[in-house]
Protein backbone atom coordinates (compact mmCIF):
# COMPACT_ATOMS: atom_id res chain seq x y z
CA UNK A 1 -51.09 0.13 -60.34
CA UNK A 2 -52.44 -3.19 -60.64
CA UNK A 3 -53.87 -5.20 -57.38
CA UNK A 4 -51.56 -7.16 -55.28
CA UNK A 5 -52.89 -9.99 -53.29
CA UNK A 6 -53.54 -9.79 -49.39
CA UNK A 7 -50.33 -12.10 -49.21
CA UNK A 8 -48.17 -9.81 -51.03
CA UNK A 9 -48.49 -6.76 -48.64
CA UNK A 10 -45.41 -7.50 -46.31
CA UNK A 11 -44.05 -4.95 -43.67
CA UNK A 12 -43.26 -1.95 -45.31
CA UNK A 13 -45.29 -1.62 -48.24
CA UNK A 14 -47.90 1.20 -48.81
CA UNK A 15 -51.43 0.29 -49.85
CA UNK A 16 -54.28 2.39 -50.83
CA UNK A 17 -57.65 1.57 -48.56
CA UNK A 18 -60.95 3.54 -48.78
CA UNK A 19 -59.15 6.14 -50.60
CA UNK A 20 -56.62 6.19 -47.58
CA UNK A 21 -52.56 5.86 -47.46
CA UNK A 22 -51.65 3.31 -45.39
CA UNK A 23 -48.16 1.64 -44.92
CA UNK A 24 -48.53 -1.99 -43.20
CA UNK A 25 -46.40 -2.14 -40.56
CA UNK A 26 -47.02 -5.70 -39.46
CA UNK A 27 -48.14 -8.92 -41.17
CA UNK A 28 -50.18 -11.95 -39.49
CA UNK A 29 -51.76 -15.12 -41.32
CA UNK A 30 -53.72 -16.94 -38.88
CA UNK A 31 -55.04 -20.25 -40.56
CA UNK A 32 -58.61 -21.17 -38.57
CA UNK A 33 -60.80 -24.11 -39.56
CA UNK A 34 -63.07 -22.69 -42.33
CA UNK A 35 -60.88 -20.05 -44.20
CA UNK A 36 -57.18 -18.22 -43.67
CA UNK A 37 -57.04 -14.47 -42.61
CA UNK A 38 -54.82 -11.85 -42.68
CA UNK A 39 -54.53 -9.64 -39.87
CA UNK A 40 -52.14 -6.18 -40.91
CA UNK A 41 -51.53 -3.71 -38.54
CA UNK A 42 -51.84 -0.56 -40.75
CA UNK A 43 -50.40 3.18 -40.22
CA UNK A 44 -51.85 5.92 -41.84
CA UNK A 45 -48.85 7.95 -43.74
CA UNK A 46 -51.34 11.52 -43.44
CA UNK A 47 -52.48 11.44 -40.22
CA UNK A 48 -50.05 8.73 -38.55
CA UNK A 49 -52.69 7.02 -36.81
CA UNK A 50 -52.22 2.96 -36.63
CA UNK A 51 -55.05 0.37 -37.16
CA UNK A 52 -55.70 -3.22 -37.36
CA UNK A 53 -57.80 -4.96 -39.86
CA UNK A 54 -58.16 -8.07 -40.69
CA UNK A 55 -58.54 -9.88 -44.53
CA UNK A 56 -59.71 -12.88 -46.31
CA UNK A 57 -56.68 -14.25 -48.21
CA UNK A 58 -58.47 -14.22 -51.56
CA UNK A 59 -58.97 -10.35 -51.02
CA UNK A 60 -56.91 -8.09 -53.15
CA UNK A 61 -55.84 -4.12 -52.01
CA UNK A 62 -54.49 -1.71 -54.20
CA UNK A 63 -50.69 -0.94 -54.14
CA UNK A 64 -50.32 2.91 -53.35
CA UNK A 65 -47.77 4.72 -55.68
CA UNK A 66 -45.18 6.83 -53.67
CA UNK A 67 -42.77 9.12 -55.73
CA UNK A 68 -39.51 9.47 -54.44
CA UNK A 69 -37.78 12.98 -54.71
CA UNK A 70 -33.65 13.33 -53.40
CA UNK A 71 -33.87 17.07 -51.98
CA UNK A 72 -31.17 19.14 -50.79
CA UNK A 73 -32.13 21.47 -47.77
CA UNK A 74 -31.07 24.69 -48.56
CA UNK A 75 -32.66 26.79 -45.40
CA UNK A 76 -35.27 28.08 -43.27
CA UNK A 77 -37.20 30.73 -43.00
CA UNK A 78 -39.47 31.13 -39.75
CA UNK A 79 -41.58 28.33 -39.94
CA UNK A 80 -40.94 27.24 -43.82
CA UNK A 81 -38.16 25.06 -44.75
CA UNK A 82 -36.80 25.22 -48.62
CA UNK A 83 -35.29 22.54 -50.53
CA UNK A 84 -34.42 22.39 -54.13
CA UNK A 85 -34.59 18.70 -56.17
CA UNK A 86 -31.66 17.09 -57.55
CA UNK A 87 -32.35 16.46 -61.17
CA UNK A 88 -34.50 19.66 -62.14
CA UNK A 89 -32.91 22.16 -59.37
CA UNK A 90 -36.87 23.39 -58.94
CA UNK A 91 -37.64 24.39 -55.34
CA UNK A 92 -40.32 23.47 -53.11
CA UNK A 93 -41.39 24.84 -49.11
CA UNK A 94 -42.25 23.17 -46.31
CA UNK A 95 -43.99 24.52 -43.69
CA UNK A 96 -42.47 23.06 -40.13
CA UNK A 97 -45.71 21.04 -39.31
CA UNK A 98 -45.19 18.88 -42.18
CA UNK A 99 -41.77 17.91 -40.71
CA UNK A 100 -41.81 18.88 -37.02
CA UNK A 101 -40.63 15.30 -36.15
CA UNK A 102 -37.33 15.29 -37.97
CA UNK A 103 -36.81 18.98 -38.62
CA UNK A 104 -34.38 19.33 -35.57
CA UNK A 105 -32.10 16.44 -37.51
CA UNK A 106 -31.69 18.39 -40.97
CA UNK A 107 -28.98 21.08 -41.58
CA UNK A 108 -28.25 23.40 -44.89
CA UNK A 109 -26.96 21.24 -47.69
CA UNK A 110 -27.95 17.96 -46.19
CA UNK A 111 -29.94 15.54 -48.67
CA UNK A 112 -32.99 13.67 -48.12
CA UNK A 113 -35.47 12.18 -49.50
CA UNK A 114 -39.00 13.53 -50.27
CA UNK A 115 -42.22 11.09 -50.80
CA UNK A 116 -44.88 12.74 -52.55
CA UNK A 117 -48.68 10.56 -52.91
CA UNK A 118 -50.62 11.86 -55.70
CA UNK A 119 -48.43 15.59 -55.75
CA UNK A 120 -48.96 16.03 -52.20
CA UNK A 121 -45.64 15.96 -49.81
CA UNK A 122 -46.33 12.59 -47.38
CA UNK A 123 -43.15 12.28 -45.46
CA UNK A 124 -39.48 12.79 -45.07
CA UNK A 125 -36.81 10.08 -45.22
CA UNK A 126 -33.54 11.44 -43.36
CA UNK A 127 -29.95 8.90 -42.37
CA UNK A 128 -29.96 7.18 -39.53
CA UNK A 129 -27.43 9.41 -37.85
CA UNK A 130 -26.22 12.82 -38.19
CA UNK A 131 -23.41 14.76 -37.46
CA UNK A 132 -23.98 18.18 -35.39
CA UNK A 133 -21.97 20.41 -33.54
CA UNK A 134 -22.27 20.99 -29.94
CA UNK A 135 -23.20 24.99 -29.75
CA UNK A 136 -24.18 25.46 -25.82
CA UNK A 137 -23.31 23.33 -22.81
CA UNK A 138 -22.11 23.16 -19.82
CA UNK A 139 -18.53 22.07 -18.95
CA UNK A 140 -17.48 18.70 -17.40
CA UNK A 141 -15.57 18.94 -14.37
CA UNK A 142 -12.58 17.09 -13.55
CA UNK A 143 -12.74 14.57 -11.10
CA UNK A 144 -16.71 13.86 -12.05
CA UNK A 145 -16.06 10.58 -13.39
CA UNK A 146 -19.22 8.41 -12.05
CA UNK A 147 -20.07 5.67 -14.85
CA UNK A 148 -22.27 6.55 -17.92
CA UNK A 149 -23.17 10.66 -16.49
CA UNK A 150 -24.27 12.43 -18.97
CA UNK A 151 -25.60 16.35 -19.61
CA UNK A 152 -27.85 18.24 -21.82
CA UNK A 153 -26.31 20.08 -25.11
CA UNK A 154 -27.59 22.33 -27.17
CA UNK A 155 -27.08 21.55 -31.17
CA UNK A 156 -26.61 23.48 -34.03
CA UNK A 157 -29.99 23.00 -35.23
CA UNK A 158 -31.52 23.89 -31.95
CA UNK A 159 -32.04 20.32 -30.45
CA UNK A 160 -31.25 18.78 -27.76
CA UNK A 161 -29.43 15.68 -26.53
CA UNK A 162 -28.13 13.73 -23.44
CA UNK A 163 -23.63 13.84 -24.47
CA UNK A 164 -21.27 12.28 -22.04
CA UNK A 165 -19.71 14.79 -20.01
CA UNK A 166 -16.11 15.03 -21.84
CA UNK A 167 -18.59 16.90 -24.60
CA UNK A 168 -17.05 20.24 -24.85
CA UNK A 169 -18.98 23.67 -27.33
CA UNK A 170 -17.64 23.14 -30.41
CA UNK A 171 -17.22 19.44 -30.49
CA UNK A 172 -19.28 17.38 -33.62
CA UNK A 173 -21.30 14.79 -31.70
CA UNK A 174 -23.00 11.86 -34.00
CA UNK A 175 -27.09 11.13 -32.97
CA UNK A 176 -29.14 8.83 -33.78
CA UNK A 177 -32.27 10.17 -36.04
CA UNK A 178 -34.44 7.51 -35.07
CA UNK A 179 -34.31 7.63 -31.18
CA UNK A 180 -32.68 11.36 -30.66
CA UNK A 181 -29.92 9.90 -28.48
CA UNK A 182 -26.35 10.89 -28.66
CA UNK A 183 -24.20 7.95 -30.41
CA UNK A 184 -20.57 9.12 -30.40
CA UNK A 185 -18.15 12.04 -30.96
CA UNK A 186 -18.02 12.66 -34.81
């Protein structure tokens, strides 16, 4: 891919930097009396560590290419997850340490999305929110009505979340992805 400028590398776009991935996360031009700079706070899509570096604005950096792959989980086995691509049906494994931070928010025959940086898997894109169903928790007693009290349930996928008490085994709660938080009965 051709060059883009220092001024063209916005919040969310992934550039390639001493042969590192990085995705800039946030953008700053500060103007001071001789010359403009850029200062990008920078996260590194391998190892997830964030930086900050600053850039003249006549530098250039070089636009990373990230394929994009919609996969359909099909299922685990011990610590490898399996999921087949859309357009060619081929099949690819996971191991859990690739995904540990979203595993717990994908079932069997949900889709997501894949991104693969130079054939190598970089990350998993899952919705927002999922639907799960409640499989172990404890019951709500009548009469506990106090504001907002909430108790731990056990999902189908073996998470956890905080579920107002009314939350019965069996129910489908919605939860948020991003934060792990319980957003309403599905």
């Amino acid at each position: 891919m051709p060059p883009i400028s220092i001024t063209e590398a916005k919040p969310g776009v992934t550039v390639e930097i001493d042969g590192d991935l990085f995705q800039v996360i946030d953008y700053k031009h500060i103007k001071m009396a001789q010359q403009a700079v850029v200062k990008l706070k920078l996260k590194n899509m391998i190892t997830g560590s964030t930086v900050e570096r600053s850039f003249r604005v006549s530098e250039k950096l070089e636009k990373a290419h990230i394929d994009y792959k919609n996969m359909q989980y099909l299922y685990r086995s011990q610590d490898d997850y399996t999921f087949m691509d859309q357009e060619n049906f081929e099949q690819i494994t996971i191991n859990k340490d690739k995904i540990a931070d979203v595993a717990g928010y994908i079932k069997e025959e949900s889709l997501v999305t894949l991104m693969f940086f130079r054939g190598n898997m970089i990350g998993i894109n899952i919705p927002n929110s999922i639907e799960l169903k409640v499989v172990e928790t404890e019951p709500g007693y009548k009469g506990d009505t106090v504001s907002g009290a909430m108790k731990l349930a056990k999902l189908e996928t073996g998470i956890s979340v905080q579920v107002p008490l009314f939350i019965e085994i069996g129910d489908m709660v919605k939860v948020d992805t991003r934060e792990g938080k319980y957003i309403e009965r599905a």
